[in-house]
C-alpha atoms as a PDB file:
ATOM      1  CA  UNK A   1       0.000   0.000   0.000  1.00  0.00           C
ATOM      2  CA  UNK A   2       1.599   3.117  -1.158  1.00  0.00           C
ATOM      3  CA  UNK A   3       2.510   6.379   1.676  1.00  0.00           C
ATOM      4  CA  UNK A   4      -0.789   8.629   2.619  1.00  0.00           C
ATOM      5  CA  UNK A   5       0.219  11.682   3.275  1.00  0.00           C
ATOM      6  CA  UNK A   6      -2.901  12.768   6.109  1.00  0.00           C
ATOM      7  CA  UNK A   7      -2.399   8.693   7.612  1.00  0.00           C
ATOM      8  CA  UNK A   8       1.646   9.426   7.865  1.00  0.00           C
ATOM      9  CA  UNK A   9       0.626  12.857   9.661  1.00  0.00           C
ATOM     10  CA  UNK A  10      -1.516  11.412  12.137  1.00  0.00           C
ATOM     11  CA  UNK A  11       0.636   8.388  13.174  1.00  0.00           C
ATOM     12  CA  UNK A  12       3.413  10.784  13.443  1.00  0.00           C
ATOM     13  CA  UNK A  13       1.710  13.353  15.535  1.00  0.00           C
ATOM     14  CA  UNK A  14       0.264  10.481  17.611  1.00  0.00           C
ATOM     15  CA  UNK A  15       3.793   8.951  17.828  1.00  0.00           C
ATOM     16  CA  UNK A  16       5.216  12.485  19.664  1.00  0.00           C
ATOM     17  CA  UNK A  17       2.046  12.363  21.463  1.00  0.00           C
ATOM     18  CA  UNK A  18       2.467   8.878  23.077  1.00  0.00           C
ATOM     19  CA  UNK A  19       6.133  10.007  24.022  1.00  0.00           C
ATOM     20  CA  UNK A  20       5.402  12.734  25.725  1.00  0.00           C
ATOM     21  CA  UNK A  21       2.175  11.242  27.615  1.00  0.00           C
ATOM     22  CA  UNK A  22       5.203   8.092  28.740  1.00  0.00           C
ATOM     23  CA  UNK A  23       7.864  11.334  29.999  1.00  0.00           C
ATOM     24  CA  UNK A  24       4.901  12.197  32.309  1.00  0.00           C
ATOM     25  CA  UNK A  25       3.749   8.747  33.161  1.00  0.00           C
ATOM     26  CA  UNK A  26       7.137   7.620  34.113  1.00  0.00           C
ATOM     27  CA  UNK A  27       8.347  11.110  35.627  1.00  0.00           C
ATOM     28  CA  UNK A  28       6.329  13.911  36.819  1.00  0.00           C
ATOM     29  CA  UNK A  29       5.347  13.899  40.303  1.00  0.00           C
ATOM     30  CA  UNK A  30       1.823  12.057  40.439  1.00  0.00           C
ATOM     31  CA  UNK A  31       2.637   9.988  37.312  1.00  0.00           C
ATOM     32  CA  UNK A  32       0.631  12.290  35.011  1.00  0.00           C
ATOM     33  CA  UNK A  33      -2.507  12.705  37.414  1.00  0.00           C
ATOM     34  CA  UNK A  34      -1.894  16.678  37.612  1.00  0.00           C
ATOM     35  CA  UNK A  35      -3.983  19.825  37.645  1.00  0.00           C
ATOM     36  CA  UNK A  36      -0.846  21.603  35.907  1.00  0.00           C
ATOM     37  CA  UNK A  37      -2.019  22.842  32.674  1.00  0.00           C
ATOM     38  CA  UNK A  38       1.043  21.296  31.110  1.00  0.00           C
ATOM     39  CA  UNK A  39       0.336  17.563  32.156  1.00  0.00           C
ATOM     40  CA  UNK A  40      -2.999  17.873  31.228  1.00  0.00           C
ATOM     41  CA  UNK A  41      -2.189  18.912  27.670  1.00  0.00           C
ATOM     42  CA  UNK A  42       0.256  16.564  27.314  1.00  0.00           C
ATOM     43  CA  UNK A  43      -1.399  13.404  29.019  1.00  0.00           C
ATOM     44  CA  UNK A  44      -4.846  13.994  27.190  1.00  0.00           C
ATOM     45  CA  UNK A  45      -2.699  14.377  23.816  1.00  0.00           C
ATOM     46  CA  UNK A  46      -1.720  10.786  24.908  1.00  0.00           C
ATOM     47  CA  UNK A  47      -4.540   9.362  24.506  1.00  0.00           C
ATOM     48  CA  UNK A  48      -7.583   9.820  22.724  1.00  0.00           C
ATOM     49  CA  UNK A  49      -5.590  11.550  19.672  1.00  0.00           C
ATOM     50  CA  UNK A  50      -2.604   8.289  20.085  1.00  0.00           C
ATOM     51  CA  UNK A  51      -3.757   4.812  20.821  1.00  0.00           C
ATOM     52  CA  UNK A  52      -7.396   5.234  19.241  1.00  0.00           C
ATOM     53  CA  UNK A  53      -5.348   6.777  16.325  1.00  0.00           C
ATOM     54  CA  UNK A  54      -3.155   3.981  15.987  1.00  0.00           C
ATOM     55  CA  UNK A  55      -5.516   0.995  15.991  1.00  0.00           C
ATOM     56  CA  UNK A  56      -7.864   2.855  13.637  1.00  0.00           C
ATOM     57  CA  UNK A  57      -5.153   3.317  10.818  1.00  0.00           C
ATOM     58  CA  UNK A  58      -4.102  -0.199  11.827  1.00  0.00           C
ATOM     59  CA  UNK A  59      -7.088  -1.487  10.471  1.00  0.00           C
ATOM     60  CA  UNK A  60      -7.456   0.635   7.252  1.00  0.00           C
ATOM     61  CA  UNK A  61      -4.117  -0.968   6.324  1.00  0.00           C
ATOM     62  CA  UNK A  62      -4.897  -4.414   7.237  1.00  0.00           C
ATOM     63  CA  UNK A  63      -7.964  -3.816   5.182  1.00  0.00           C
ATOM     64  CA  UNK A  64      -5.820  -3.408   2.421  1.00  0.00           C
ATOM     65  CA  UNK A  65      -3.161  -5.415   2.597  1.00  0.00           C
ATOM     66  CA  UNK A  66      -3.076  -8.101  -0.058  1.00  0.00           C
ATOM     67  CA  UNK A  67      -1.305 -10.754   1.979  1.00  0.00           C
ATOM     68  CA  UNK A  68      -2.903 -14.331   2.707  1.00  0.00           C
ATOM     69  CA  UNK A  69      -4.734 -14.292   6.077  1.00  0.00           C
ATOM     70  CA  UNK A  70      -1.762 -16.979   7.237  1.00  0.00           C
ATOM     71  CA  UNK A  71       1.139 -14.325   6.746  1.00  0.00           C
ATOM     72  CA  UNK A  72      -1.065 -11.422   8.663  1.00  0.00           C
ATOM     73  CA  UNK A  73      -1.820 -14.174  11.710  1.00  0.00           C
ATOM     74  CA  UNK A  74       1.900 -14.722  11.783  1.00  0.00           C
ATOM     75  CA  UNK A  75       2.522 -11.353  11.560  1.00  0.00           C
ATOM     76  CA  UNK A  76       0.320 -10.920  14.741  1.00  0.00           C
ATOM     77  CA  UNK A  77       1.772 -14.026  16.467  1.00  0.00           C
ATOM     78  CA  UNK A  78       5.620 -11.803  16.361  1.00  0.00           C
ATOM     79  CA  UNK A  79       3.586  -8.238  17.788  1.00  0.00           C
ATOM     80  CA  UNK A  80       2.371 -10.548  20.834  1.00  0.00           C
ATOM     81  CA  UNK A  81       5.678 -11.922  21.408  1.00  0.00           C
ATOM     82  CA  UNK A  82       7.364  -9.036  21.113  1.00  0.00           C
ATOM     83  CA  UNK A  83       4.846  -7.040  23.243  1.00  0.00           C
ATOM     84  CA  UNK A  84       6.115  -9.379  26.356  1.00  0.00           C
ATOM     85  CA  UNK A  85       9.974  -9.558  25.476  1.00  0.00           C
ATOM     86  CA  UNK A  86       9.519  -5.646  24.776  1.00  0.00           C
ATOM     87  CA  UNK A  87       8.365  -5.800  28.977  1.00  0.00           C
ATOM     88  CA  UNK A  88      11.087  -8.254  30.052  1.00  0.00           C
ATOM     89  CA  UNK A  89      13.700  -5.472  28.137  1.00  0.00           C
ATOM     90  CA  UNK A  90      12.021  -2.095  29.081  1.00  0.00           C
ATOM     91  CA  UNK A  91      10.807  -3.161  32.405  1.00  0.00           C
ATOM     92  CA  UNK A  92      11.804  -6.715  33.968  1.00  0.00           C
ATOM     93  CA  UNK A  93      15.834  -6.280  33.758  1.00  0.00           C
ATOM     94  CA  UNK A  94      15.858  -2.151  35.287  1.00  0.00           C
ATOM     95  CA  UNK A  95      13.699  -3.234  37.755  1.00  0.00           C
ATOM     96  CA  UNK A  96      15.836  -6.406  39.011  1.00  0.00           C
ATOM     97  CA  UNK A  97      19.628  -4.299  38.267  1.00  0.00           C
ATOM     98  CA  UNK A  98      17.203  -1.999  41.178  1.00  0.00           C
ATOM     99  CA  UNK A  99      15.963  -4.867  43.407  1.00  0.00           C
ATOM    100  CA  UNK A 100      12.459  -3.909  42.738  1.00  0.00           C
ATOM    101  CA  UNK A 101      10.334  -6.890  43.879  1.00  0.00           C
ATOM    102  CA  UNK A 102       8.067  -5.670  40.987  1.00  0.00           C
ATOM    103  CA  UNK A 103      10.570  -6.992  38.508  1.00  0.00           C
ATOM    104  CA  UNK A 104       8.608 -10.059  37.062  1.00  0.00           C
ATOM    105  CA  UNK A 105       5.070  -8.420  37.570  1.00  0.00           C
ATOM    106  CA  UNK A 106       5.486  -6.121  34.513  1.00  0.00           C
ATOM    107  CA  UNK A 107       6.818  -9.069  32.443  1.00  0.00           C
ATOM    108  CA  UNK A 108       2.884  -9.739  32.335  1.00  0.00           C
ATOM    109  CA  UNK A 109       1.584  -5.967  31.538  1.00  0.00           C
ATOM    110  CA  UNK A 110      -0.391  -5.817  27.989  1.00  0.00           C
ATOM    111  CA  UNK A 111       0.028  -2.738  26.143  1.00  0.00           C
ATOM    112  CA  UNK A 112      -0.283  -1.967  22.497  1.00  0.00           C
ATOM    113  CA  UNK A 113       1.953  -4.439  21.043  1.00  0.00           C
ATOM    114  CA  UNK A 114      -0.561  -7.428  22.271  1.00  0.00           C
ATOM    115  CA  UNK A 115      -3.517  -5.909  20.840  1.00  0.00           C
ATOM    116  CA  UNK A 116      -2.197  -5.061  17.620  1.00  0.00           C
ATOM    117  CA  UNK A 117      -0.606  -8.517  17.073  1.00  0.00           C
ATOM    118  CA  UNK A 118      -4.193 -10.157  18.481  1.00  0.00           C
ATOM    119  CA  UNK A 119      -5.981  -7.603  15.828  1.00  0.00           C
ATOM    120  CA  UNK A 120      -3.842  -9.128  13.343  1.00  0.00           C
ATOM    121  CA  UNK A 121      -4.858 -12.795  14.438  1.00  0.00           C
ATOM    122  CA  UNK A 122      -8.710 -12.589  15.244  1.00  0.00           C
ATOM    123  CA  UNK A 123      -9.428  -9.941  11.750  1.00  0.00           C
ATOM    124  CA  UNK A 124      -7.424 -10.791   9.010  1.00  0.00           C
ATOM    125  CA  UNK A 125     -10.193 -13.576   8.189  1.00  0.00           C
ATOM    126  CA  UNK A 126     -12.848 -11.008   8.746  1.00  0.00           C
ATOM    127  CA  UNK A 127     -11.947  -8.335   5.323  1.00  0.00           C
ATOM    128  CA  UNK A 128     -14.431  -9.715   3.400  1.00  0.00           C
ATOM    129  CA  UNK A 129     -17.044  -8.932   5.727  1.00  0.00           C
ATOM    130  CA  UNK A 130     -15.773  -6.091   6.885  1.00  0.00           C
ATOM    131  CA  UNK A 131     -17.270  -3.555   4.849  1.00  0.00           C
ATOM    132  CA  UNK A 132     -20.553  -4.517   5.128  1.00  0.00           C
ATOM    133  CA  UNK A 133     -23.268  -2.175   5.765  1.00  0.00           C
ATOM    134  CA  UNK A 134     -24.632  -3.826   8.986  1.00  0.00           C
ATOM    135  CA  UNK A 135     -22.148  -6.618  10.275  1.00  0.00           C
ATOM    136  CA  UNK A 136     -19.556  -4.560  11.663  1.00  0.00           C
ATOM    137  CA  UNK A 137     -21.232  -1.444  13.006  1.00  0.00           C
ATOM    138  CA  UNK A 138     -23.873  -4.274  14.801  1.00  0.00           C
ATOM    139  CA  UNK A 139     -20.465  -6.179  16.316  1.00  0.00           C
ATOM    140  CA  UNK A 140     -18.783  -2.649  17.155  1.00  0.00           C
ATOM    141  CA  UNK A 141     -21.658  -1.646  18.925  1.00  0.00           C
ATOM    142  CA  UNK A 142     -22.282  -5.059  20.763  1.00  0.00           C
ATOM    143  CA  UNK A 143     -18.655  -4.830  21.569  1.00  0.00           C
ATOM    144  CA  UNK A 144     -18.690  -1.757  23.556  1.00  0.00           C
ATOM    145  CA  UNK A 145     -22.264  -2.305  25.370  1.00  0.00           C
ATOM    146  CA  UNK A 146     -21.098  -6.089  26.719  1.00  0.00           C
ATOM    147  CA  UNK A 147     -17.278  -5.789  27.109  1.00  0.00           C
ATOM    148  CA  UNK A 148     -17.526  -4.063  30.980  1.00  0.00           C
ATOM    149  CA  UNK A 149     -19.527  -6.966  31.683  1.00  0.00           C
ATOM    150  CA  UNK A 150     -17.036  -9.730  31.072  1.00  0.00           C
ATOM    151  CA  UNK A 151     -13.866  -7.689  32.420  1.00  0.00           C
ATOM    152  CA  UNK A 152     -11.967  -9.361  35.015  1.00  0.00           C
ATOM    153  CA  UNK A 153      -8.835 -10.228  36.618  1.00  0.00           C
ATOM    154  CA  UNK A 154      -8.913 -13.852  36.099  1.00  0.00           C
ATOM    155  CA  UNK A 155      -5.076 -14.824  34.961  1.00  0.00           C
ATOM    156  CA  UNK A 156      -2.512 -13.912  32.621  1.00  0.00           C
ATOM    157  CA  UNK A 157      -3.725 -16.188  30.178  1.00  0.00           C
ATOM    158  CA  UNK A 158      -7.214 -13.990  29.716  1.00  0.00           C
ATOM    159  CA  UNK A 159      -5.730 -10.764  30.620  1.00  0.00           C
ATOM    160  CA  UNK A 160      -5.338  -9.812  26.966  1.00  0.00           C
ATOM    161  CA  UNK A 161      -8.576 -10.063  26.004  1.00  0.00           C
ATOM    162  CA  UNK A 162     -10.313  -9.022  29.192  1.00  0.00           C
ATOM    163  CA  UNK A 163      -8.160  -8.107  31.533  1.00  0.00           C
ATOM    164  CA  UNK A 164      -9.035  -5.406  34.290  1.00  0.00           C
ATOM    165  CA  UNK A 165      -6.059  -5.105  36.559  1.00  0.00           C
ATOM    166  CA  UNK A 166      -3.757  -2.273  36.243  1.00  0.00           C
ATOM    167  CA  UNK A 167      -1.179  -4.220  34.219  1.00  0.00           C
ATOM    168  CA  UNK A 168      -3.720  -4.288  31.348  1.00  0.00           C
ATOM    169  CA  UNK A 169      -3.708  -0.703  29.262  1.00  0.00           C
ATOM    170  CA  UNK A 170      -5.515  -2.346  26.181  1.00  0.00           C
ATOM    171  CA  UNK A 171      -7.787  -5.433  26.407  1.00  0.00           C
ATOM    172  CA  UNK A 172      -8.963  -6.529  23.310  1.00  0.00           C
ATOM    173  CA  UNK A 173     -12.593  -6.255  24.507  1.00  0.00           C
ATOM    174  CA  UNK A 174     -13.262  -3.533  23.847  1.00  0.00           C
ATOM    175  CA  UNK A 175      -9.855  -2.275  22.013  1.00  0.00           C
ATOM    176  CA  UNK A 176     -10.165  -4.031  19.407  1.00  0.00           C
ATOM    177  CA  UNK A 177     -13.243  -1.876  17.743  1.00  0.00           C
ATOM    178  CA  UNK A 178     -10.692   0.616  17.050  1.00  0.00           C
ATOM    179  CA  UNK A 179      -9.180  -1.485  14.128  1.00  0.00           C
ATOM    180  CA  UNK A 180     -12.481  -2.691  13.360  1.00  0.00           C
ATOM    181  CA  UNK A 181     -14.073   0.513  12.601  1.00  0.00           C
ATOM    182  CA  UNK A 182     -10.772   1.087  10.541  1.00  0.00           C
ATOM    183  CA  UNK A 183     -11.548  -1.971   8.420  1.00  0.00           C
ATOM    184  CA  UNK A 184     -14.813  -0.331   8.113  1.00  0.00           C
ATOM    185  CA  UNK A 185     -14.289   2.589   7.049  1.00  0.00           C
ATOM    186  CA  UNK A 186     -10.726   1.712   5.201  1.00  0.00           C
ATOM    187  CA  UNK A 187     -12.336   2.862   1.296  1.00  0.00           C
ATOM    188  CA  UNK A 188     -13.944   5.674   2.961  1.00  0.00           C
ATOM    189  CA  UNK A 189     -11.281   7.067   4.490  1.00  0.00           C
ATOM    190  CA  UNK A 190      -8.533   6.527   1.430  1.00  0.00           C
ATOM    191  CA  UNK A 191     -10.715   7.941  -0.852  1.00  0.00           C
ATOM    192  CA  UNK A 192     -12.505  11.573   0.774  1.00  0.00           C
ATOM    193  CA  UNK A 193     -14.312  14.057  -1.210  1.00  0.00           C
ATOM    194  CA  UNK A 194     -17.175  16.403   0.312  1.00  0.00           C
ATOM    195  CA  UNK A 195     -19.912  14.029   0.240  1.00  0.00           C
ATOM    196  CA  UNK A 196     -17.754  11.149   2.164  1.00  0.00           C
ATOM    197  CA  UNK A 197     -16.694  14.628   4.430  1.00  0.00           C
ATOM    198  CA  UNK A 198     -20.380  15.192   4.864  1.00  0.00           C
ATOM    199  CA  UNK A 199     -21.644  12.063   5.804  1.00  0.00           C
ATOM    200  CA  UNK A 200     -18.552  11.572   8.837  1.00  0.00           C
ATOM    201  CA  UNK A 201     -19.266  14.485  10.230  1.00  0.00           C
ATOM    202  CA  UNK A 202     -22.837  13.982  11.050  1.00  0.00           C
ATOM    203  CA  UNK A 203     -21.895  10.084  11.955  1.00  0.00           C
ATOM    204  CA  UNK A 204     -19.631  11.965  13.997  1.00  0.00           C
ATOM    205  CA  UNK A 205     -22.300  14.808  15.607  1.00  0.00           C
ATOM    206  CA  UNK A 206     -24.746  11.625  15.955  1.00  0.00           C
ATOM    207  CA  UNK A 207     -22.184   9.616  17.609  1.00  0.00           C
ATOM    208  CA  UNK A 208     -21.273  12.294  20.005  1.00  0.00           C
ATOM    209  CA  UNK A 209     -24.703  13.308  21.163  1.00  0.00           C
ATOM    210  CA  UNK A 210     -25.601   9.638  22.365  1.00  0.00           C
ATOM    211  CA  UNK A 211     -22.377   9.552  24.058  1.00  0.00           C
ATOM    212  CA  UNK A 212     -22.981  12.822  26.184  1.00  0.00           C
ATOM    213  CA  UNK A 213     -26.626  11.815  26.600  1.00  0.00           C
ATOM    214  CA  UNK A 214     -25.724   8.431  27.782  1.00  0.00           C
ATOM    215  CA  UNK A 215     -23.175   9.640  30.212  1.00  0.00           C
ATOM    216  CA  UNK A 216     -24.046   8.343  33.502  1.00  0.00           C
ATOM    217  CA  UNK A 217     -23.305   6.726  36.921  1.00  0.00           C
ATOM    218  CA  UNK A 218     -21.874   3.626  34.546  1.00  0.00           C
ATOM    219  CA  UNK A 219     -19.512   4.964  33.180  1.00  0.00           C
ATOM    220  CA  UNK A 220     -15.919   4.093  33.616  1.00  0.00           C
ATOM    221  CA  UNK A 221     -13.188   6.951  33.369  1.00  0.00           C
ATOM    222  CA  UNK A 222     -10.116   4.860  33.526  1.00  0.00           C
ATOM    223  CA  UNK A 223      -8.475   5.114  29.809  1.00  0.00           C
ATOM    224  CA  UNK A 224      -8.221   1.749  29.290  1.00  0.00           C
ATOM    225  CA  UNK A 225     -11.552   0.397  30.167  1.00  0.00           C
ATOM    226  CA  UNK A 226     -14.538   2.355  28.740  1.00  0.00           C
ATOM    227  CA  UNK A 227     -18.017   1.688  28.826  1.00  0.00           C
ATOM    228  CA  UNK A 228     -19.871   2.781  25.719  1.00  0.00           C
ATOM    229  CA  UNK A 229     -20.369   6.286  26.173  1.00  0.00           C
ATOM    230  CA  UNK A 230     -16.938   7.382  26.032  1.00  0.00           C
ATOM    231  CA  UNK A 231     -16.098   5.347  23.430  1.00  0.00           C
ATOM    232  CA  UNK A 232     -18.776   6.558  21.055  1.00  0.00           C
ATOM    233  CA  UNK A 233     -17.311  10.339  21.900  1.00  0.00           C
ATOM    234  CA  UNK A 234     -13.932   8.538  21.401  1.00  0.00           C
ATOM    235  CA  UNK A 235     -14.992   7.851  18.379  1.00  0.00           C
ATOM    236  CA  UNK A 236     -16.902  10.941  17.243  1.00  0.00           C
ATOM    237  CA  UNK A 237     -13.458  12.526  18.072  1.00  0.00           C
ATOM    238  CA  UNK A 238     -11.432  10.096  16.120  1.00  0.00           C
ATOM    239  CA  UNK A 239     -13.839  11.174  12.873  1.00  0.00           C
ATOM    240  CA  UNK A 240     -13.388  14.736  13.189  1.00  0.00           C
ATOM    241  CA  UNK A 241      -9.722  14.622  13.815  1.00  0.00           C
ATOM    242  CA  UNK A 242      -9.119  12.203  11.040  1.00  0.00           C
ATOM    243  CA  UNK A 243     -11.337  14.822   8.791  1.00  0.00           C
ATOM    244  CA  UNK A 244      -9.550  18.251   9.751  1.00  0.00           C
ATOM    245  CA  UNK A 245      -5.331  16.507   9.829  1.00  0.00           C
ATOM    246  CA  UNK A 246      -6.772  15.295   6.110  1.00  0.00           C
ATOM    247  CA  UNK A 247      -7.686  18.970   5.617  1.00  0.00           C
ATOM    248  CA  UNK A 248      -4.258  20.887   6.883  1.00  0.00           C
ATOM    249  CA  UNK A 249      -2.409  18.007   4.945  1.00  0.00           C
ATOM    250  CA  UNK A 250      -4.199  18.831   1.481  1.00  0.00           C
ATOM    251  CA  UNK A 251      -4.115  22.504   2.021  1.00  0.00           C
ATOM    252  CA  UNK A 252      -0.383  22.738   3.374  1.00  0.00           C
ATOM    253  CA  UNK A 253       1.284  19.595   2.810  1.00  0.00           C
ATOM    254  CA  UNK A 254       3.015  17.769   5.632  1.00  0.00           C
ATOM    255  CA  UNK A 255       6.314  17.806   8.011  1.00  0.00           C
ATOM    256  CA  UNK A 256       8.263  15.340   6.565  1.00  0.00           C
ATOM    257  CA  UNK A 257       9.661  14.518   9.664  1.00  0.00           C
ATOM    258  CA  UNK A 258       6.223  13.114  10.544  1.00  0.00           C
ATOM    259  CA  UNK A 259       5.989  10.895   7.622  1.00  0.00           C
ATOM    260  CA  UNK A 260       9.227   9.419   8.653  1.00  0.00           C
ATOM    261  CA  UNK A 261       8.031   8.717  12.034  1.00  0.00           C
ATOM    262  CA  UNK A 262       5.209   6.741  11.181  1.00  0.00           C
ATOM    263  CA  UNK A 263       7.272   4.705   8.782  1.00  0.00           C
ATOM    264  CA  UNK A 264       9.870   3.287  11.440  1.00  0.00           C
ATOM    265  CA  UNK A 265       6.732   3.205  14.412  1.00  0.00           C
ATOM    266  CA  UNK A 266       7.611  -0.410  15.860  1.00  0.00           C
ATOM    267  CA  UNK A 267      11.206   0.688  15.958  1.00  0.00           C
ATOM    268  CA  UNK A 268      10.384   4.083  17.677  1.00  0.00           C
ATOM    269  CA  UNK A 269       7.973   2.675  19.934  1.00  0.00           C
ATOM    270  CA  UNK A 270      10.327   0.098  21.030  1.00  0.00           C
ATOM    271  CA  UNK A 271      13.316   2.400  21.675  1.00  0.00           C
ATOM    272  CA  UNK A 272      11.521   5.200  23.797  1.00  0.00           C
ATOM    273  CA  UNK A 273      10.317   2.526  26.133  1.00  0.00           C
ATOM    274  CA  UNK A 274      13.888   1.054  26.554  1.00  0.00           C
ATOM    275  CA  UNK A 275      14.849   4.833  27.232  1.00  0.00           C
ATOM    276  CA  UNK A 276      12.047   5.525  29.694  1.00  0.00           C
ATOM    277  CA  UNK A 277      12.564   1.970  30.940  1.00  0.00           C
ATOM    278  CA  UNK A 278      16.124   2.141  32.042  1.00  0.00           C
ATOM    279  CA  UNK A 279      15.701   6.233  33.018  1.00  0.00           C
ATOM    280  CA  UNK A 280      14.370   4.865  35.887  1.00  0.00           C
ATOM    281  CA  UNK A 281      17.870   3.967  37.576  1.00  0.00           C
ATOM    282  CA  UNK A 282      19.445   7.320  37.027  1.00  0.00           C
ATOM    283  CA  UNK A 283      16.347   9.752  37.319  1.00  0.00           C
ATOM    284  CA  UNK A 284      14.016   7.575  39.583  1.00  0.00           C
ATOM    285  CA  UNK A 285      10.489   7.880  38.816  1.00  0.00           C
ATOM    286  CA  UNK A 286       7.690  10.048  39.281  1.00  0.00           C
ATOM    287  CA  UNK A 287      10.104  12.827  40.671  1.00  0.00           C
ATOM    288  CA  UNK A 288       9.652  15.811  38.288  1.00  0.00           C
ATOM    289  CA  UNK A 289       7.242  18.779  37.736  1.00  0.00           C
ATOM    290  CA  UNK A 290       5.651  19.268  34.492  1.00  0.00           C
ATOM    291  CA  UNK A 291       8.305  21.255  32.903  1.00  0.00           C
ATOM    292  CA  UNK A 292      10.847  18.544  33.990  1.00  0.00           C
ATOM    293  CA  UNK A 293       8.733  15.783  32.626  1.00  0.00           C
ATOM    294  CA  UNK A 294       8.220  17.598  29.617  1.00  0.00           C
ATOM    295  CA  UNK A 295      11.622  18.572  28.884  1.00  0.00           C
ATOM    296  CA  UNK A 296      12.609  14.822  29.369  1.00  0.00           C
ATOM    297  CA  UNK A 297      10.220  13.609  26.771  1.00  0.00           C
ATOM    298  CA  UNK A 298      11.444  16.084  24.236  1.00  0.00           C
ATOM    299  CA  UNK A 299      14.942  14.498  24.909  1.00  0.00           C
ATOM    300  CA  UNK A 300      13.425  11.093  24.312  1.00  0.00           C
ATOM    301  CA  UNK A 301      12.098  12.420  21.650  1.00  0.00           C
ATOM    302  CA  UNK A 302      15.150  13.980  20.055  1.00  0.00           C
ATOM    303  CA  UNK A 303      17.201  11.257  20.580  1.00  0.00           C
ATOM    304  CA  UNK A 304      15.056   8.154  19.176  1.00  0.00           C
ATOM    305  CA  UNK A 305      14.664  10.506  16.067  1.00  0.00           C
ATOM    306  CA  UNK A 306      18.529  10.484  15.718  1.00  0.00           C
ATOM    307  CA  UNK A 307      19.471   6.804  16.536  1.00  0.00           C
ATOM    308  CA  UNK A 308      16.687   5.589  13.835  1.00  0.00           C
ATOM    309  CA  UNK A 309      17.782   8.408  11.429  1.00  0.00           C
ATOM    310  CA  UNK A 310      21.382   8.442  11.381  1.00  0.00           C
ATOM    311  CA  UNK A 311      22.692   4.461  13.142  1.00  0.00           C
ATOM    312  CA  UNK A 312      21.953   1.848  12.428  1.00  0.00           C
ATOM    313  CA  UNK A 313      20.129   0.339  15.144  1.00  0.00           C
ATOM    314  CA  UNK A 314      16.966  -0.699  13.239  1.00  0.00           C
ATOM    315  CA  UNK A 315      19.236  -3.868  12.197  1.00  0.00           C
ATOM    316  CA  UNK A 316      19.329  -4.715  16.096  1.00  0.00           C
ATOM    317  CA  UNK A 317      15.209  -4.179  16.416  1.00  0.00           C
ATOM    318  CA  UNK A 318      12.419  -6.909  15.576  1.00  0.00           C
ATOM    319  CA  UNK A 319      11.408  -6.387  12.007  1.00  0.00           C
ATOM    320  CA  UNK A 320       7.293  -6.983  12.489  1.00  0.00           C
END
């Protein structure tokens, strides 16, 4: 699948976004839970315009890839390795070099790597039906109405798919609509012009008034388990700020720099967690005000662009 431009714009803007949101996770004071104007602009950036963004583009490419459903599974089978040796690297070997009794606890944590390589496995059969009028909207919606009630904290075995604990950032139930609605809208999205334009913004508006009207005593705040509501304003958002990136990329082009971040993503996601992971022994964690936090993230930043730009570490890094 060739390079689109407004797709390479938002994975790279949701790429900085995720790196900052980990500097302030990992090192401000309150591990990103601040009323300083600064964490909240950062942290929020973090996540609705990141993850979400991620998993949705995810799914327009696996839409259109043209590999056999056996090469995309296998595909997925590496992500979900590497999601755990990614925690035995980042998180497992600082912790034990600090005799943190942690250590092997994190091995077990399921972040994005899992659920994209599980995305992979469970929807690569599932393109042919993807695009169909009323299958996939009926099994997004299901999705997010049933998935609080089968959360739970059984083992590490189920913990991918329903896991509640706070080891488990992205459970594939309900995570995994993300990449669905992707699929979904894969043709849509590759191919805008005003009526296409019209017709997502008033899914959008529609979307977004059953979510606030819905908002109620049920709902769950915590990012990674949402109860309907949110994620029908998640994904109200995700519409809109798909639709207006498309718009400053047609009308002013792109950062290049942005492009090029979304085409090494595994690598760059990989090495900012080893950085943040092994910060811990010389800066600690959680010890920093916002401007602290955020000036370490723009180092991360700056210096995960230059070892995947000018060495040439990518030879050392999974290939997935």
């Amino acid at each position: 699948m060739k390079r689109i431009e407004y797709l390479d714009t938002l994975r790279g803007l949701a790429i900085f976004f995720m790196i900052m949101q980990h500097a302030f996770l990992m090192h401000e004071i309150g591990a990103g839970d601040s009323n300083n104007i600064i964490s909240i602009i950062f942290v929020g950036l973090g996540t609705w315009p990141a993850a979400p963004v991620f998993m949705v583009v995810l799914g327009i490419f696996l839409m259109q890839s043209k590999k056999p459903n056996k090469v995309l599974m296998f595909r997925g089978l590496k992500l979900f390795a590497l999601g755990y040796l990614l925690n035995f690297v980042r998180f497992t070997i600082p912790l034990l070099i600090a005799n943190d009794n942690n250590a092997f606890k994190f091995l077990f944590e399921i972040d994005i790597l899992q659920l994209a390589g599980l995305s992979f496995i469970l929807l690569g059969g599932l393109r042919k039906v993807a695009q169909n009028k009323f299958i996939f909207p009926a099994v997004i919606i299901i999705i997010t109405i049933v998935s609080p009630y089968i959360w739970n904290d059984f083992n590490y075995l189920t913990d991918p798919f329903i896991g509640s604990s706070d080891l488990v950032s992205f459970p594939v139930f309900p995570w995994i609509i993300y990449p669905m609605l992707g699929m979904y809208l894969s043709n849509t999205l590759l191919s805008l012009n005003k009526q296409k334009i019209i017709n997502l913004v008033l899914a959008s508006f529609t979307l977004a008034i059953i979510g606030v009207l819905t908002l109620g005593q049920h709902t769950i705040f915590d990012y990674p388990q949402h109860t309907f509501d949110l994620h029908f304003l998640v994904i109200a958002f995700i519409l809109i700020y798909f639709l207006i990136v498309y718009g400053f990329t047609k009308q002013f082009g792109y950062p290049k720099i942005l492009s090029f971040w979304s085409q090494n993503i595994t690598q760059i996601y990989i090495l900012q967690w080893i950085i943040f992971g092994y910060s811990i022994l010389f800066l600690d964690v959680n010890k920093f005000g916002p401007i602290g936090a955020m000036i370490i993230g723009l180092i991360v930043v700056i210096i995960v662009h230059f070892l995947v730009l000018k060495t040439k570490i990518n030879k050392f890094l999974p290939k997935v």
